[in-house]
C-alpha atoms as a PDB file:
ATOM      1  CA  UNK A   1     -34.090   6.908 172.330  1.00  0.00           C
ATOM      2  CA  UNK A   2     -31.117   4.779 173.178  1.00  0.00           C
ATOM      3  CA  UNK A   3     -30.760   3.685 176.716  1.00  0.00           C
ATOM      4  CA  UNK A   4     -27.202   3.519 178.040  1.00  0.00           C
ATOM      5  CA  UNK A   5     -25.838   1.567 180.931  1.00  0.00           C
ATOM      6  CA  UNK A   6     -22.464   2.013 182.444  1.00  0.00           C
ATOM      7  CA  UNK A   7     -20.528  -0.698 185.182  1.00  0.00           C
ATOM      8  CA  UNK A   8     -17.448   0.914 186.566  1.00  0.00           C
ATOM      9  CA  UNK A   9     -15.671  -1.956 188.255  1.00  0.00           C
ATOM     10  CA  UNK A  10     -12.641  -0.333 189.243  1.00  0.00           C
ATOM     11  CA  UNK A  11     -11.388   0.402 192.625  1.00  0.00           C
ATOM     12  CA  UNK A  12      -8.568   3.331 191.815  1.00  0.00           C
ATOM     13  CA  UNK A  13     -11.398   6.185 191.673  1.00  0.00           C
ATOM     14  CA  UNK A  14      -9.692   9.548 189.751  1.00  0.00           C
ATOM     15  CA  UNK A  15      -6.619   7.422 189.158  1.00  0.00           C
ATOM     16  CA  UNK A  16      -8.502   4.250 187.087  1.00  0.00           C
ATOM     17  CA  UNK A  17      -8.074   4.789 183.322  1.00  0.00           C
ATOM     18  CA  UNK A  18     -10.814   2.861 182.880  1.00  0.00           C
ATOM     19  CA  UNK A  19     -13.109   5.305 184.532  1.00  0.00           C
ATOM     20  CA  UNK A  20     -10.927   8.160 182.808  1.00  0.00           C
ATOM     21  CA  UNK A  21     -12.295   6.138 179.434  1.00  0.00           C
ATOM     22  CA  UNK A  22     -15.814   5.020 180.369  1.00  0.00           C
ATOM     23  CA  UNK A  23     -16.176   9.080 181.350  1.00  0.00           C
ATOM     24  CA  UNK A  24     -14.599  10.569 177.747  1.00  0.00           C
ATOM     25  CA  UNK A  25     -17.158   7.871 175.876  1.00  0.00           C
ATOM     26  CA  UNK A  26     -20.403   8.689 177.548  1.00  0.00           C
ATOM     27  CA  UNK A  27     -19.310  12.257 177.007  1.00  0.00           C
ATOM     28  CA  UNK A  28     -18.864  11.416 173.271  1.00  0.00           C
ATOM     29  CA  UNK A  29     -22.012   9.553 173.306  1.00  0.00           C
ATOM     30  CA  UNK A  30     -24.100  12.355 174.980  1.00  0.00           C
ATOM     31  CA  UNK A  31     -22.717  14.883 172.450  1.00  0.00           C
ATOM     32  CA  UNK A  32     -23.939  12.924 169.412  1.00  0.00           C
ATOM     33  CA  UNK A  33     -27.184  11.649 171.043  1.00  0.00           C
ATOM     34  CA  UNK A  34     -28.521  13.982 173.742  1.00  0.00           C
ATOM     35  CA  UNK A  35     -31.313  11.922 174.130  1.00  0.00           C
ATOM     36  CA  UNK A  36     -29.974   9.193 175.391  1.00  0.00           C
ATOM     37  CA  UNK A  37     -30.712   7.835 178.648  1.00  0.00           C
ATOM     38  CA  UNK A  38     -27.382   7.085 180.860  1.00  0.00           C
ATOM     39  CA  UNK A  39     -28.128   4.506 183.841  1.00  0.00           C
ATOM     40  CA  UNK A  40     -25.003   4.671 186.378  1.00  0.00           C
ATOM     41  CA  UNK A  41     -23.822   0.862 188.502  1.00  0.00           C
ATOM     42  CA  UNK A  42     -19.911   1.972 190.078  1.00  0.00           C
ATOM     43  CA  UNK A  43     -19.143  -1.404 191.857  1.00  0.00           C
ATOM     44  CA  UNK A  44     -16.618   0.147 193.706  1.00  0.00           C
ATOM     45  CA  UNK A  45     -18.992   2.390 195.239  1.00  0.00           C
ATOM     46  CA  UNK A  46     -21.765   0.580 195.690  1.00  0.00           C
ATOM     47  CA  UNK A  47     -20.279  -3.418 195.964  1.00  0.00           C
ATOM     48  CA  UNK A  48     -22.435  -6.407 194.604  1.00  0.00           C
ATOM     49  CA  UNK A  49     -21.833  -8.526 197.547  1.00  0.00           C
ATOM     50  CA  UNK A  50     -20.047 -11.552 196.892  1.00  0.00           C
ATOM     51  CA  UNK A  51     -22.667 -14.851 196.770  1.00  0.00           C
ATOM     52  CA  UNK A  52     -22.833 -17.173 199.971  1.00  0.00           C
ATOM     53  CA  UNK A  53     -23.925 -20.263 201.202  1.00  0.00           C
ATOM     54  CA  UNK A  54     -26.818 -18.329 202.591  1.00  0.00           C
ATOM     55  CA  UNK A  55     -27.334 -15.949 199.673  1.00  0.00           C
ATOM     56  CA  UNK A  56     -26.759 -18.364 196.651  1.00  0.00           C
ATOM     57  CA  UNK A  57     -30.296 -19.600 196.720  1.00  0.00           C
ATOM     58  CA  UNK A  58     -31.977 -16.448 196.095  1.00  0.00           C
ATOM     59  CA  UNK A  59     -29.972 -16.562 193.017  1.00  0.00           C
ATOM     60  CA  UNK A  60     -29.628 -20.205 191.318  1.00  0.00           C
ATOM     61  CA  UNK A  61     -32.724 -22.009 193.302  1.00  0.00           C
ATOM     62  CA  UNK A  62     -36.096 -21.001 195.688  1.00  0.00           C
ATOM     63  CA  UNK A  63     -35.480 -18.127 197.862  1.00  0.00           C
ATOM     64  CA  UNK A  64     -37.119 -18.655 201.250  1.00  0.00           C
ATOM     65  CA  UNK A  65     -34.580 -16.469 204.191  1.00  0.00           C
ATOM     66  CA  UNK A  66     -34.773 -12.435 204.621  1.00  0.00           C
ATOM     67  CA  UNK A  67     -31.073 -13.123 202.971  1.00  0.00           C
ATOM     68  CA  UNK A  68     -32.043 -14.949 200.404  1.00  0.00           C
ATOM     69  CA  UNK A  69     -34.826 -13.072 199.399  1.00  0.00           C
ATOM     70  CA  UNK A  70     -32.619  -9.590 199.689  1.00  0.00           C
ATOM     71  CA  UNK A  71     -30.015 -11.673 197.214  1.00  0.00           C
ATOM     72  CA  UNK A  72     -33.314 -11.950 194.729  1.00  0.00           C
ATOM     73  CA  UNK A  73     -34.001  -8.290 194.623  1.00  0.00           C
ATOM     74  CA  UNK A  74     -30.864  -7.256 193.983  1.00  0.00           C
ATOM     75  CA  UNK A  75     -30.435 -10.000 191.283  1.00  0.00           C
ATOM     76  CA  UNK A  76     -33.681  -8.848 189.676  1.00  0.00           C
ATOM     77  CA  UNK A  77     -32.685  -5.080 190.241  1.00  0.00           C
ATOM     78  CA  UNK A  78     -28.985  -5.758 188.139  1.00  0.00           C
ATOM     79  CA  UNK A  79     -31.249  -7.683 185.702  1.00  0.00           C
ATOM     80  CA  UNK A  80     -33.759  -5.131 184.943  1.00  0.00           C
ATOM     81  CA  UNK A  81     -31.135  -2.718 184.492  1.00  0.00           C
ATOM     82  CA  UNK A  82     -29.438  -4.884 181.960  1.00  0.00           C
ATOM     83  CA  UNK A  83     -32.868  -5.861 179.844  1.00  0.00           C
ATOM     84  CA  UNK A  84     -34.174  -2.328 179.751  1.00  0.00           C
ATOM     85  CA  UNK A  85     -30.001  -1.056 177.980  1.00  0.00           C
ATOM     86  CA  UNK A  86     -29.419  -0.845 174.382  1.00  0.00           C
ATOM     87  CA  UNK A  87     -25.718  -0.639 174.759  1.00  0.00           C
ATOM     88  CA  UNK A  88     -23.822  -1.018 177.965  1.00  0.00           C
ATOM     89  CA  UNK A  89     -20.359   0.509 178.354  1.00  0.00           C
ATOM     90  CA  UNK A  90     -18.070  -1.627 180.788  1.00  0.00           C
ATOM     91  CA  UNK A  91     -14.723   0.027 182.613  1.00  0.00           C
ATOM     92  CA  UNK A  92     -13.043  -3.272 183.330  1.00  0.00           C
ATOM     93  CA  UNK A  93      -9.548  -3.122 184.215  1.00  0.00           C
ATOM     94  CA  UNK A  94      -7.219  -6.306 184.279  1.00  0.00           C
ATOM     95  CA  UNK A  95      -6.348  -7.754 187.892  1.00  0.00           C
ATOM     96  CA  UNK A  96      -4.325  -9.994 188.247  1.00  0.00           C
ATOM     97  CA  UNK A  97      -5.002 -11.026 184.515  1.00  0.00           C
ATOM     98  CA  UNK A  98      -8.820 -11.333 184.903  1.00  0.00           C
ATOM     99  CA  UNK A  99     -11.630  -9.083 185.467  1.00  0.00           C
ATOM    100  CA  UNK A 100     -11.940  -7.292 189.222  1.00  0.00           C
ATOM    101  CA  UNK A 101     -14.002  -9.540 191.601  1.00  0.00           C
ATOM    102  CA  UNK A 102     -16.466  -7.059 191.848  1.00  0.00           C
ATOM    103  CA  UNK A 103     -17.249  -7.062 188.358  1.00  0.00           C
ATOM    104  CA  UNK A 104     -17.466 -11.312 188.434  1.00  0.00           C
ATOM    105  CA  UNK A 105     -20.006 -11.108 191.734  1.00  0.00           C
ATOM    106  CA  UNK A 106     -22.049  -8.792 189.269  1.00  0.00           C
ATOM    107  CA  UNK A 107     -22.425 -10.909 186.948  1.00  0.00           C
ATOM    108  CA  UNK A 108     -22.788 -13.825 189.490  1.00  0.00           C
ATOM    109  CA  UNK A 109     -26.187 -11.823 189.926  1.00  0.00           C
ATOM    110  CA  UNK A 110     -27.176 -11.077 186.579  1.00  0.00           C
ATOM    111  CA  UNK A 111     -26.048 -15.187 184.966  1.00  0.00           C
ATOM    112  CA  UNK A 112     -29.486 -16.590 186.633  1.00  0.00           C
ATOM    113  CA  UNK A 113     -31.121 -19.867 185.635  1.00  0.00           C
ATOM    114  CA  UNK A 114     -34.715 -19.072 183.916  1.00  0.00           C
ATOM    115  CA  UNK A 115     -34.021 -15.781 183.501  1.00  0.00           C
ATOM    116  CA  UNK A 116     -31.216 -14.617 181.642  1.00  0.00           C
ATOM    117  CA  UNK A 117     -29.976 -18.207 179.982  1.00  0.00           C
ATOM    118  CA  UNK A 118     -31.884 -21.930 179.729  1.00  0.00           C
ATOM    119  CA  UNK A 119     -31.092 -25.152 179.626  1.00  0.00           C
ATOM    120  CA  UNK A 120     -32.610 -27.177 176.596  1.00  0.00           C
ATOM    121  CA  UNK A 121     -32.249 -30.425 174.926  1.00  0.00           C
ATOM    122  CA  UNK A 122     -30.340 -28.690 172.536  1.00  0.00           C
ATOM    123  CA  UNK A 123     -27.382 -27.245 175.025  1.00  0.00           C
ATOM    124  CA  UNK A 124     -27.642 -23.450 177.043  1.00  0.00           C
ATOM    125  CA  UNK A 125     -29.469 -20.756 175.299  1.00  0.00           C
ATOM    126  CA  UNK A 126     -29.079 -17.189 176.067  1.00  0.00           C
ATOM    127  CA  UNK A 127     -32.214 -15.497 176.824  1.00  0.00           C
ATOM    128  CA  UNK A 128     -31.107 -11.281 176.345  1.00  0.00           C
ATOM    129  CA  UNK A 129     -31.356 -10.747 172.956  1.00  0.00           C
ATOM    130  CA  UNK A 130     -30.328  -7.237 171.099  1.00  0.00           C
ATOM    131  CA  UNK A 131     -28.001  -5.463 173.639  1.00  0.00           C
ATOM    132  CA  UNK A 132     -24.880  -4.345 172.645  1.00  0.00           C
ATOM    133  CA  UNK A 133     -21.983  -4.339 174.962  1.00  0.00           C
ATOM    134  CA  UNK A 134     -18.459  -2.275 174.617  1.00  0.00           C
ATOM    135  CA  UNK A 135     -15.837  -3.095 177.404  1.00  0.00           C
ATOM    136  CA  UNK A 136     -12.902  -0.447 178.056  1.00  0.00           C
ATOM    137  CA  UNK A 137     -10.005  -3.151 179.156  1.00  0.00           C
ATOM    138  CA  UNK A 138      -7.637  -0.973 180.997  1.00  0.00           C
ATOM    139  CA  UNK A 139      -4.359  -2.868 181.433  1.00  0.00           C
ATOM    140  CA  UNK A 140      -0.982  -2.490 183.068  1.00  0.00           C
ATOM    141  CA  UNK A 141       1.415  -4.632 180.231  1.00  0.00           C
ATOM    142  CA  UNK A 142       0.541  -5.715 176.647  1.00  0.00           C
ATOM    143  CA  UNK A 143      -1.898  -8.694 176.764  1.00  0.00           C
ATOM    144  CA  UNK A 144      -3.405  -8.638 173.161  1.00  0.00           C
ATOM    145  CA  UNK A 145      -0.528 -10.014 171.398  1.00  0.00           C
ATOM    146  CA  UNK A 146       2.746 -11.332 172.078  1.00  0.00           C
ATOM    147  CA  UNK A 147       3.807 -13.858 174.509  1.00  0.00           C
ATOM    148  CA  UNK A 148       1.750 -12.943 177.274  1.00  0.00           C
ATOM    149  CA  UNK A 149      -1.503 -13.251 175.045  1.00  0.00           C
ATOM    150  CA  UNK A 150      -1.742 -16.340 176.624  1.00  0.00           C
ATOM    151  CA  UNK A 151      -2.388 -14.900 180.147  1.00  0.00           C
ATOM    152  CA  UNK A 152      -4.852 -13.011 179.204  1.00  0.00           C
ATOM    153  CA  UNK A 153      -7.657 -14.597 180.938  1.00  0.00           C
ATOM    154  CA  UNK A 154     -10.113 -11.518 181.104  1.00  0.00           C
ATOM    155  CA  UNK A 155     -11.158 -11.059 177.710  1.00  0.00           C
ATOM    156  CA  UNK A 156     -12.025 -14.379 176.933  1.00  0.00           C
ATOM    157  CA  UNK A 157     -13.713 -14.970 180.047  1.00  0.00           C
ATOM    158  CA  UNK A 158     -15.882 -11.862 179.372  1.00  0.00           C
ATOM    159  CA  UNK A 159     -16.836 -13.052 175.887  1.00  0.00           C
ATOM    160  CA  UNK A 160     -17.777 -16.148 177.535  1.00  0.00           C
ATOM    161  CA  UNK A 161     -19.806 -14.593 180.236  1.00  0.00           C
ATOM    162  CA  UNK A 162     -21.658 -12.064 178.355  1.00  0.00           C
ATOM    163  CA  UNK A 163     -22.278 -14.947 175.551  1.00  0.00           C
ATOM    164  CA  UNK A 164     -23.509 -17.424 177.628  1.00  0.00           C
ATOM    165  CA  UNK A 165     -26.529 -14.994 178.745  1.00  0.00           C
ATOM    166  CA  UNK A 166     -27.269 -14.063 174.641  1.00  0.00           C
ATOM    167  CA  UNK A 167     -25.197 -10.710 174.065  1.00  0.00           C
ATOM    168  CA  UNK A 168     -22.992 -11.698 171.648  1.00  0.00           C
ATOM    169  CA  UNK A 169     -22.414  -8.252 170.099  1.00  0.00           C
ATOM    170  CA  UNK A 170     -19.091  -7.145 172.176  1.00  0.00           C
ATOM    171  CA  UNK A 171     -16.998  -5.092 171.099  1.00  0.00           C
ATOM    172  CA  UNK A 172     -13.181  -5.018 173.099  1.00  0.00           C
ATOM    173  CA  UNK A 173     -11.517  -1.402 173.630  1.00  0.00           C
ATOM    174  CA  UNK A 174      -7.953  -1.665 174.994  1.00  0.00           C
ATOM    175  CA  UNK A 175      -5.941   0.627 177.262  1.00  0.00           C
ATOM    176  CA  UNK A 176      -2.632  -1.423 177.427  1.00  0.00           C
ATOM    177  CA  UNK A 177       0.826  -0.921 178.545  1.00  0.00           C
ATOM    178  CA  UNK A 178      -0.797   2.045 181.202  1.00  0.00           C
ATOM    179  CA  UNK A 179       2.254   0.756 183.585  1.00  0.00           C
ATOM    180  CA  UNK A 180       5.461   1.400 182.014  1.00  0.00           C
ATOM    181  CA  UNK A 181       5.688   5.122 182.797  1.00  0.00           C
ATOM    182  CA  UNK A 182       3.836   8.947 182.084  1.00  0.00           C
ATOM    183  CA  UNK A 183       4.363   8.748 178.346  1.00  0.00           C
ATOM    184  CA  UNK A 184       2.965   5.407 177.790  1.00  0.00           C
ATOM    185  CA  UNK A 185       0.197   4.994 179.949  1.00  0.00           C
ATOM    186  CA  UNK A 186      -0.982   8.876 177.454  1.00  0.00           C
ATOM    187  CA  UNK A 187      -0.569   7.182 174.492  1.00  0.00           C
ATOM    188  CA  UNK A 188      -2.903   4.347 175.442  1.00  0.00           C
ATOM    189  CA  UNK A 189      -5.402   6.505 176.743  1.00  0.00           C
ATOM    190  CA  UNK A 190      -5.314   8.596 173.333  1.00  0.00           C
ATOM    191  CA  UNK A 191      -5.365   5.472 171.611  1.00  0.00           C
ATOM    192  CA  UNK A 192      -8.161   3.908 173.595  1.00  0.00           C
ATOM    193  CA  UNK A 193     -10.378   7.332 173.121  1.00  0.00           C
ATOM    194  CA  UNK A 194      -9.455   7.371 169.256  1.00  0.00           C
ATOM    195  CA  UNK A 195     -10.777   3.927 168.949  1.00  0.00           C
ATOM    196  CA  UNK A 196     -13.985   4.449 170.856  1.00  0.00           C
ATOM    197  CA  UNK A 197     -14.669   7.398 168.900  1.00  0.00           C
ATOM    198  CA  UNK A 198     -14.360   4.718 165.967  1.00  0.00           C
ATOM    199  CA  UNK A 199     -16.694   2.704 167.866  1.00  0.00           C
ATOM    200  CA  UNK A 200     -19.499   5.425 168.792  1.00  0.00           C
ATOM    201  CA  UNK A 201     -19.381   6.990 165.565  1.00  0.00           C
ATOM    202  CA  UNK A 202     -19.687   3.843 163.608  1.00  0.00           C
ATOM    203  CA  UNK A 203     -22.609   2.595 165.641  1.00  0.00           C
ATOM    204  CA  UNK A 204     -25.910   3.103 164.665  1.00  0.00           C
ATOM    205  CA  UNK A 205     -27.008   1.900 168.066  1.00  0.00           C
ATOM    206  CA  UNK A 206     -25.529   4.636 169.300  1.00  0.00           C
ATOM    207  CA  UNK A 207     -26.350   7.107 167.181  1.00  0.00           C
ATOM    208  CA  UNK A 208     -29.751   6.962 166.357  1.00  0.00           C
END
């Protein structure tokens, strides 16, 4: 049984592509693997709060305040949702050419000293092994090639993110061009969905 978890990070509810995406895949997914077990974190609707200088230590040192300690639990809650997912499915659409700041306090929960990466005589070592990751990058120009490749600074940061904790198995679904009118932003949602059907089909994470 594959366990499944999905981060929505965008803030446009029925009108995110993303979400319009990260809906038609678990669909897809359910169809050819009922069994699968879908856990559900919309960061929209239910924020990670942003870290603080009375919160921070209940993530990267010794929690001892009722804030602190609240920081911990929800840092261990994102965590254990993370450890227990075979493949997690991330809506991520491109702000202001990175990743939503919801999306970067979650992971400012789940990057944790000790617990998801290590520091070693021989450099940083991830510490989740075996989890696959697909991210739905919903975007409003054309950021994977071209001359404003370069200002993409949302899928490299996510690579970096995701690798620095272990997961290196990411695989990078684009929605681009969504703002330049009706007919384009369809054809990048058709083309998103064909290539995720690619994606689920092809993966014997998923499928199995």
């Amino acid at each position: 049984m594959n366990n499944i978890l999905v981060i929505n990070s965008s803030v446009s509810g029925e009108a995110s592509v993303s979400q319009l995406l990260v809906r038609s895949a678990v669909q897809r997914v359910l169809e050819v693997n009922p069994s699968a077990m879908v856990t559900y974190r919309d960061l929209s609707d239910a924020p990670v709060p942003h870290l603080t200088a009375y919160t921070v230590a209940g993530v990267r040192g010794m929690p001892e305040t009722q804030a602190e300690l609240a920081a911990q639990a929800l840092s261990n809650e994102l965590i254990d949702e993370l450890k227990a997912a075979d493949v997690v499915l991330i809506g991520a659409p491109m702000y202001n050419f990175s990743i939503p700041s919801s999306l970067r306090a979650w992971f400012d929960h789940v990057l944790r000293p000790r617990v998801t990466f290590a520091y070693s005589k021989a450099g940083v070592q991830g510490l989740l092994k075996g989890i696959r990751v697909i991210v739905i990058e919903s975007r409003g120009g054309l950021y994977s090639e071209g001359p404003t490749k370069e200002m993409d600074f949302q899928e490299p940061y996510l690579k970096t993110l995701l690798g620095f904790i272990g997961i290196t198995d990411v695989t990078f679904v684009h929605a681009e061009k969504i703002g330049s009118g009706p007919e384009a932003r369809e054809l990048a949602i058709e083309t998103a969905k064909a290539r995720l059907e690619e994606v689920i089909i092809d993966s014997e994470q998923l499928v199995i």
